[in-house]
C-alpha atoms as a PDB file:
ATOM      1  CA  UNK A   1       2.524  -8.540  10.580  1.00  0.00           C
ATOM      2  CA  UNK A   2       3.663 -12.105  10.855  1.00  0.00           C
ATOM      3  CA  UNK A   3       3.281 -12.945   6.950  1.00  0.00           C
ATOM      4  CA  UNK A   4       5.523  -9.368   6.672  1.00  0.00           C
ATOM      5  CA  UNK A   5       7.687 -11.080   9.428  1.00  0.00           C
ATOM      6  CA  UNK A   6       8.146 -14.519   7.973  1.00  0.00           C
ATOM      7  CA  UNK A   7       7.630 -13.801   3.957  1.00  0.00           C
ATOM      8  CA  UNK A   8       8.062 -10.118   3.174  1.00  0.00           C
ATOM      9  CA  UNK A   9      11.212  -9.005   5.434  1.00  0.00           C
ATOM     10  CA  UNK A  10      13.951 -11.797   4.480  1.00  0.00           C
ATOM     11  CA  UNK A  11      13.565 -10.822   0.708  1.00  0.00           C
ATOM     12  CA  UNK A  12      12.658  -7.058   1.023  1.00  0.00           C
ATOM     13  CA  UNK A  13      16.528  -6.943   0.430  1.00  0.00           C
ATOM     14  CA  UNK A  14      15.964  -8.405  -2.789  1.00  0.00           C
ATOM     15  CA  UNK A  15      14.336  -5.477  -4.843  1.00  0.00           C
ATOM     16  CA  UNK A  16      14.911  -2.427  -5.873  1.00  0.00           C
ATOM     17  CA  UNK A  17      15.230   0.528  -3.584  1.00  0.00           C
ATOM     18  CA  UNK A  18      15.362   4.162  -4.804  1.00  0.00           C
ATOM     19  CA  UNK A  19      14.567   7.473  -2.121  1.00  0.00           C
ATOM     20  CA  UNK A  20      10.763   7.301  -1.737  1.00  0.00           C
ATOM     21  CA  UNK A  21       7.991   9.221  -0.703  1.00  0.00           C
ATOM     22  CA  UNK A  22       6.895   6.559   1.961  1.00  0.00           C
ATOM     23  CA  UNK A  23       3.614   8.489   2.444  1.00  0.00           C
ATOM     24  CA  UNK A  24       1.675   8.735  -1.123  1.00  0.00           C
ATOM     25  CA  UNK A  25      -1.696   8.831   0.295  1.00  0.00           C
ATOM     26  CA  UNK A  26      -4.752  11.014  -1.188  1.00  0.00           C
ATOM     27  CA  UNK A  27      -3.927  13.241   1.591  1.00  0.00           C
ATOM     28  CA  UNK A  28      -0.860  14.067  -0.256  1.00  0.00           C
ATOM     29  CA  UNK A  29      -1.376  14.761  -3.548  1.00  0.00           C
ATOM     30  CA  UNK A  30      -2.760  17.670  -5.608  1.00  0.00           C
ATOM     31  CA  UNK A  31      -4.535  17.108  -8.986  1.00  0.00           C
ATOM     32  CA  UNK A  32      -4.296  20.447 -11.504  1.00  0.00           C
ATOM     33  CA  UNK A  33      -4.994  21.010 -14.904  1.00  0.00           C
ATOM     34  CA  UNK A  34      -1.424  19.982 -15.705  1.00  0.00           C
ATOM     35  CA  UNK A  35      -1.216  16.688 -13.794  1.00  0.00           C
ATOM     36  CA  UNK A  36      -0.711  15.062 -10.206  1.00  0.00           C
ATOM     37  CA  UNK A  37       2.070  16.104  -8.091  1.00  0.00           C
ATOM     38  CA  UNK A  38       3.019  15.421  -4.238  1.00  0.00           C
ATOM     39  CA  UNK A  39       3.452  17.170  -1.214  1.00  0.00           C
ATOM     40  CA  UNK A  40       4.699  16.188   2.545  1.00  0.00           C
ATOM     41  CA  UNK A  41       8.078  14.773   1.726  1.00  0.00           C
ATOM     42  CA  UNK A  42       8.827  14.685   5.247  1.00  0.00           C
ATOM     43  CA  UNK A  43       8.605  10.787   5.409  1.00  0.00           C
ATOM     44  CA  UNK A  44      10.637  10.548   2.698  1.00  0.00           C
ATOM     45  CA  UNK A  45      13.314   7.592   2.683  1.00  0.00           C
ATOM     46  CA  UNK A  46      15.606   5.517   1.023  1.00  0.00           C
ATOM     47  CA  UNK A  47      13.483   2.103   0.712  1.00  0.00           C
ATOM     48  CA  UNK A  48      12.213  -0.169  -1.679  1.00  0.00           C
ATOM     49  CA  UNK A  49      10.398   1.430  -4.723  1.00  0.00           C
ATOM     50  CA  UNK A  50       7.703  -1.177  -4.614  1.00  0.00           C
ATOM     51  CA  UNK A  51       6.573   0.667  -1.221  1.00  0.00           C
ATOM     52  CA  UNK A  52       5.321   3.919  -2.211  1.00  0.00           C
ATOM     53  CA  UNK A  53       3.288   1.548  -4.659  1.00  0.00           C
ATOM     54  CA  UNK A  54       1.712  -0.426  -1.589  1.00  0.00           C
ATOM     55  CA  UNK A  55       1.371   2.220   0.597  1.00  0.00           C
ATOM     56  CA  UNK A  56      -0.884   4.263  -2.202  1.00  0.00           C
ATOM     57  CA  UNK A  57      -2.787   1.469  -3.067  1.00  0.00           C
ATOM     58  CA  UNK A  58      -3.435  -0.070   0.134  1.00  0.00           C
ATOM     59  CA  UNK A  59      -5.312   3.541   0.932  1.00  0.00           C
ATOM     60  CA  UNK A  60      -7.913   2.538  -2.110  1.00  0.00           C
ATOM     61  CA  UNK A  61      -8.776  -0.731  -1.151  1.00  0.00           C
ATOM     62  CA  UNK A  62     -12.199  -0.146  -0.848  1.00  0.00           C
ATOM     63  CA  UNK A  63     -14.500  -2.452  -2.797  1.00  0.00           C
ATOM     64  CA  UNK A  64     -14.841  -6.387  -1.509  1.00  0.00           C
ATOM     65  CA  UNK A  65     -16.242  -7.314  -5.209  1.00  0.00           C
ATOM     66  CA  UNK A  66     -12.881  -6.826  -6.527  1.00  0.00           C
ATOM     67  CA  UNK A  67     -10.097  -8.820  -5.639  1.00  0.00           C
ATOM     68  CA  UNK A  68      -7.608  -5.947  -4.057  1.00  0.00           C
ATOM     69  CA  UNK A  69     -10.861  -3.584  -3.551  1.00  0.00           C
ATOM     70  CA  UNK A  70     -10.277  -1.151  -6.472  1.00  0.00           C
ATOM     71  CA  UNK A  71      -6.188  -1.099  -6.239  1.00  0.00           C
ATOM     72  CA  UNK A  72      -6.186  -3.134  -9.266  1.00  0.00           C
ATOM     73  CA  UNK A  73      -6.218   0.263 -11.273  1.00  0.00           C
ATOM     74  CA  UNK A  74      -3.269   1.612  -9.461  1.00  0.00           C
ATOM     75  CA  UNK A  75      -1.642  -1.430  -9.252  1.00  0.00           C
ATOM     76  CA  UNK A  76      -2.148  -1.495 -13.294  1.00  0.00           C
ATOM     77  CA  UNK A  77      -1.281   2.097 -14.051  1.00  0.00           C
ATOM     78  CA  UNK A  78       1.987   1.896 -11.597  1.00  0.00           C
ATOM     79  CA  UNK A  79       3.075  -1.036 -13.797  1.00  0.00           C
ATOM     80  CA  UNK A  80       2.551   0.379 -17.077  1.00  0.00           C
ATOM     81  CA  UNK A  81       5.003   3.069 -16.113  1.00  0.00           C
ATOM     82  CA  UNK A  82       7.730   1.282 -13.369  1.00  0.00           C
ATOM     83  CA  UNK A  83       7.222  -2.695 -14.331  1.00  0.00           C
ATOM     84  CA  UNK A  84       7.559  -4.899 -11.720  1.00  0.00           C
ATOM     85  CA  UNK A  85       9.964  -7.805 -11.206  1.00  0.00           C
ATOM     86  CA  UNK A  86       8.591 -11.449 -10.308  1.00  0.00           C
ATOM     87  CA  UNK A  87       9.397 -10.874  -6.614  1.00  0.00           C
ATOM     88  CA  UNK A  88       7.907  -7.518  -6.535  1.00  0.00           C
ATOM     89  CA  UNK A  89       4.664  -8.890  -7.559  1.00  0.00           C
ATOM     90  CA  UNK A  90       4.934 -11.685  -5.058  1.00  0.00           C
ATOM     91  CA  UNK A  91       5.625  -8.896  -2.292  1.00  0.00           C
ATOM     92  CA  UNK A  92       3.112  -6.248  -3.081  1.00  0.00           C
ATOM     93  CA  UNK A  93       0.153  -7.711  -0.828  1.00  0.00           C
ATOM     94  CA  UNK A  94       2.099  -8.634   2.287  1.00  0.00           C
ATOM     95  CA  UNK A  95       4.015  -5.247   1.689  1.00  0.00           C
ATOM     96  CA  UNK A  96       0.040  -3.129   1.627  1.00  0.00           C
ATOM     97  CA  UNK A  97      -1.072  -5.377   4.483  1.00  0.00           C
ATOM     98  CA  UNK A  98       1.947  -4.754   6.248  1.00  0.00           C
ATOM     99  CA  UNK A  99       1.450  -0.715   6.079  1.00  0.00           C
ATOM    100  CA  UNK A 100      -2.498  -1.202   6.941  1.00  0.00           C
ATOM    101  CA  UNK A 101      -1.305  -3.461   9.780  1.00  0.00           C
ATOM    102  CA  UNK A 102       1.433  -0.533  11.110  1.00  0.00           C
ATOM    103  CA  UNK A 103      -1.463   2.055  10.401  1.00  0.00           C
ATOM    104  CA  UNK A 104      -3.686   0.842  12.922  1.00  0.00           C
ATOM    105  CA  UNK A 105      -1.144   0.209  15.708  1.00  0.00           C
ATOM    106  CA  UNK A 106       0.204   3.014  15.096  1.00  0.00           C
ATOM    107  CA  UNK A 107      -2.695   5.332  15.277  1.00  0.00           C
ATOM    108  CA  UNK A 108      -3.921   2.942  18.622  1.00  0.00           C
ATOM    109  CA  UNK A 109      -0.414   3.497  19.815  1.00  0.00           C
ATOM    110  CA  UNK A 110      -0.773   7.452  19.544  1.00  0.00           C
ATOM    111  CA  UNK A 111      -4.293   7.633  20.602  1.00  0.00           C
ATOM    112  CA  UNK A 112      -3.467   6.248  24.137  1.00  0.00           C
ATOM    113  CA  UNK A 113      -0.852   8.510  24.412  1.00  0.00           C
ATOM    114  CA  UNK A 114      -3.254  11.639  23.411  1.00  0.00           C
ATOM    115  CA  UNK A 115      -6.317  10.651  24.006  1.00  0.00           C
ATOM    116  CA  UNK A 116      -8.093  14.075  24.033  1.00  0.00           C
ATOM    117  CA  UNK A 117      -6.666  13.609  19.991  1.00  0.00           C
ATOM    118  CA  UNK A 118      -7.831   9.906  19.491  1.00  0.00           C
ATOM    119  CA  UNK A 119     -10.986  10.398  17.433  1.00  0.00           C
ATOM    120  CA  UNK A 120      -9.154  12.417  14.565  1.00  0.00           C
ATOM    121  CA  UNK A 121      -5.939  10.117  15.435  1.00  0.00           C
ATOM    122  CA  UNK A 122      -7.733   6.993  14.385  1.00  0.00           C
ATOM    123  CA  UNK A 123      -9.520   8.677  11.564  1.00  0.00           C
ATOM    124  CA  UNK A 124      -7.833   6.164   9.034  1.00  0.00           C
ATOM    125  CA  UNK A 125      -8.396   3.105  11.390  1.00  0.00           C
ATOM    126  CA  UNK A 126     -11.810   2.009   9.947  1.00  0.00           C
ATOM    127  CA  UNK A 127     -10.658   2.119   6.099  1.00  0.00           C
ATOM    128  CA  UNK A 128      -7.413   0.290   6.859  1.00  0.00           C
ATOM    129  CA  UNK A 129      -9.578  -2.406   8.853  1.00  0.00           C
ATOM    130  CA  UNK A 130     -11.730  -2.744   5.842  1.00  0.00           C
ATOM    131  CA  UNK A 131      -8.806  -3.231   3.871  1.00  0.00           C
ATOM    132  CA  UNK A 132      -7.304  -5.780   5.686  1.00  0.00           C
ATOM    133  CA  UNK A 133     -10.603  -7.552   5.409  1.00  0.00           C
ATOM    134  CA  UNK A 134     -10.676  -7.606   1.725  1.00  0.00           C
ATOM    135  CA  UNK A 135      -6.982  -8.563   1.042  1.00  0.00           C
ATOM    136  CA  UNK A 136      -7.148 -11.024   4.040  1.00  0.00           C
ATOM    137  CA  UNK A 137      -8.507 -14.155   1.657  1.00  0.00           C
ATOM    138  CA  UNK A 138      -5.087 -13.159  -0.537  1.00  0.00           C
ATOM    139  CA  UNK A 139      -1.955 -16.264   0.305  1.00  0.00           C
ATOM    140  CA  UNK A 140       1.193 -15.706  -1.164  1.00  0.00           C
ATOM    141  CA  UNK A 141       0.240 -16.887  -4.507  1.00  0.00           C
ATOM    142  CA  UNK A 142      -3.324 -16.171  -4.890  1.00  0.00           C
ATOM    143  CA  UNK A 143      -1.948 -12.838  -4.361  1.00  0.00           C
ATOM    144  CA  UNK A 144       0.753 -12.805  -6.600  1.00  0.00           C
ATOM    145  CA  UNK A 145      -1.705 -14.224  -9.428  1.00  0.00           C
ATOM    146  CA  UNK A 146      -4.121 -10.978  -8.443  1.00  0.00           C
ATOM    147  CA  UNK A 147      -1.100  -8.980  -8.818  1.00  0.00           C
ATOM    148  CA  UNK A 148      -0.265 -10.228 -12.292  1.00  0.00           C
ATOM    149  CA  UNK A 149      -3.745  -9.919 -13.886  1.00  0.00           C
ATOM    150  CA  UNK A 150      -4.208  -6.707 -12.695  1.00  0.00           C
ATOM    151  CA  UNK A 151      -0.664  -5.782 -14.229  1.00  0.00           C
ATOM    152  CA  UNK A 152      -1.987  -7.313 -17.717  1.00  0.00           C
ATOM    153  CA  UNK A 153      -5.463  -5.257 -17.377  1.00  0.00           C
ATOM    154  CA  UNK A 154      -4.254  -2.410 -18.166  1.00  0.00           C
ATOM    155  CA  UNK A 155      -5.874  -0.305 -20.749  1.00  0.00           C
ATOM    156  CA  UNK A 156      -4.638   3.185 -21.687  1.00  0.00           C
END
């Protein structure tokens, strides 16, 4: 939380911010015949549009061969549709450590407080952990490079 402290916060300001989702995780979303659509507004928010972005792909980091674990695709299709400015790109890794970070204190935070609950509280805990371990080797602008290429990998 302190690169999202010292790095992320000051410029947050800086981007551009549109009513969001704020919670586009696989839990919620439906795949049909005729496409993807969402469900569970009830985190919705006025924030920055890059944040729906790094709170889906942060749930898909997955894989430590790849440099943001398998978000590369999503990072990649996201950007073919919304493309994102220079400081967007420099943001998006402190922004989907930031939400991994807030998922596990969070979920320790309402664990202690229910603990009867605390297994299926901290059901997330272990993937965002992993995630945090992949992205960790990621500064500012080794992750800002990984952000770029996989913006130029795309491939319809």
């Amino acid at each position: 939380m302190a690169e999202y402290a010292e790095f992320v916060e000051p410029q947050i300001s800086d981007v551009a911010w549109q009513v969001t989702h704020n919670d586009p995780s696989p839990f919620n979303m439906m795949v049909t015949g005729e496409g993807m659509g969402f469900i569970d507004f009830g985190d919705g928010c006025w924030s920055p549009r890059i944040q729906d972005l790094a709170i889906a792909a942060s749930h898909v980091v997955r894989d430590p061969a790849l440099p943001f674990g398998g978000a590369e695709h999503l990072i990649a299709g996201y950007a073919s549709v919304i493309a994102l400015s220079a400081l967007e790109a420099k943001l998006l890794v402190g922004l989907m450590r930031a939400r991994q970070s807030a998922l596990i204190l969070v979920n320790y935070w309402r664990s202690h407080l229910f603990p009867a609950d605390a297994q299926y509280i901290k059901k997330n805990v272990a993937r965002a952990e992993h995630g945090l371990s992949i992205l960790a080797p990621l500064g500012v602008a080794s992750g800002e490079m990984a952000v770029l290429a996989a913006m130029s990998s795309f491939q319809p």
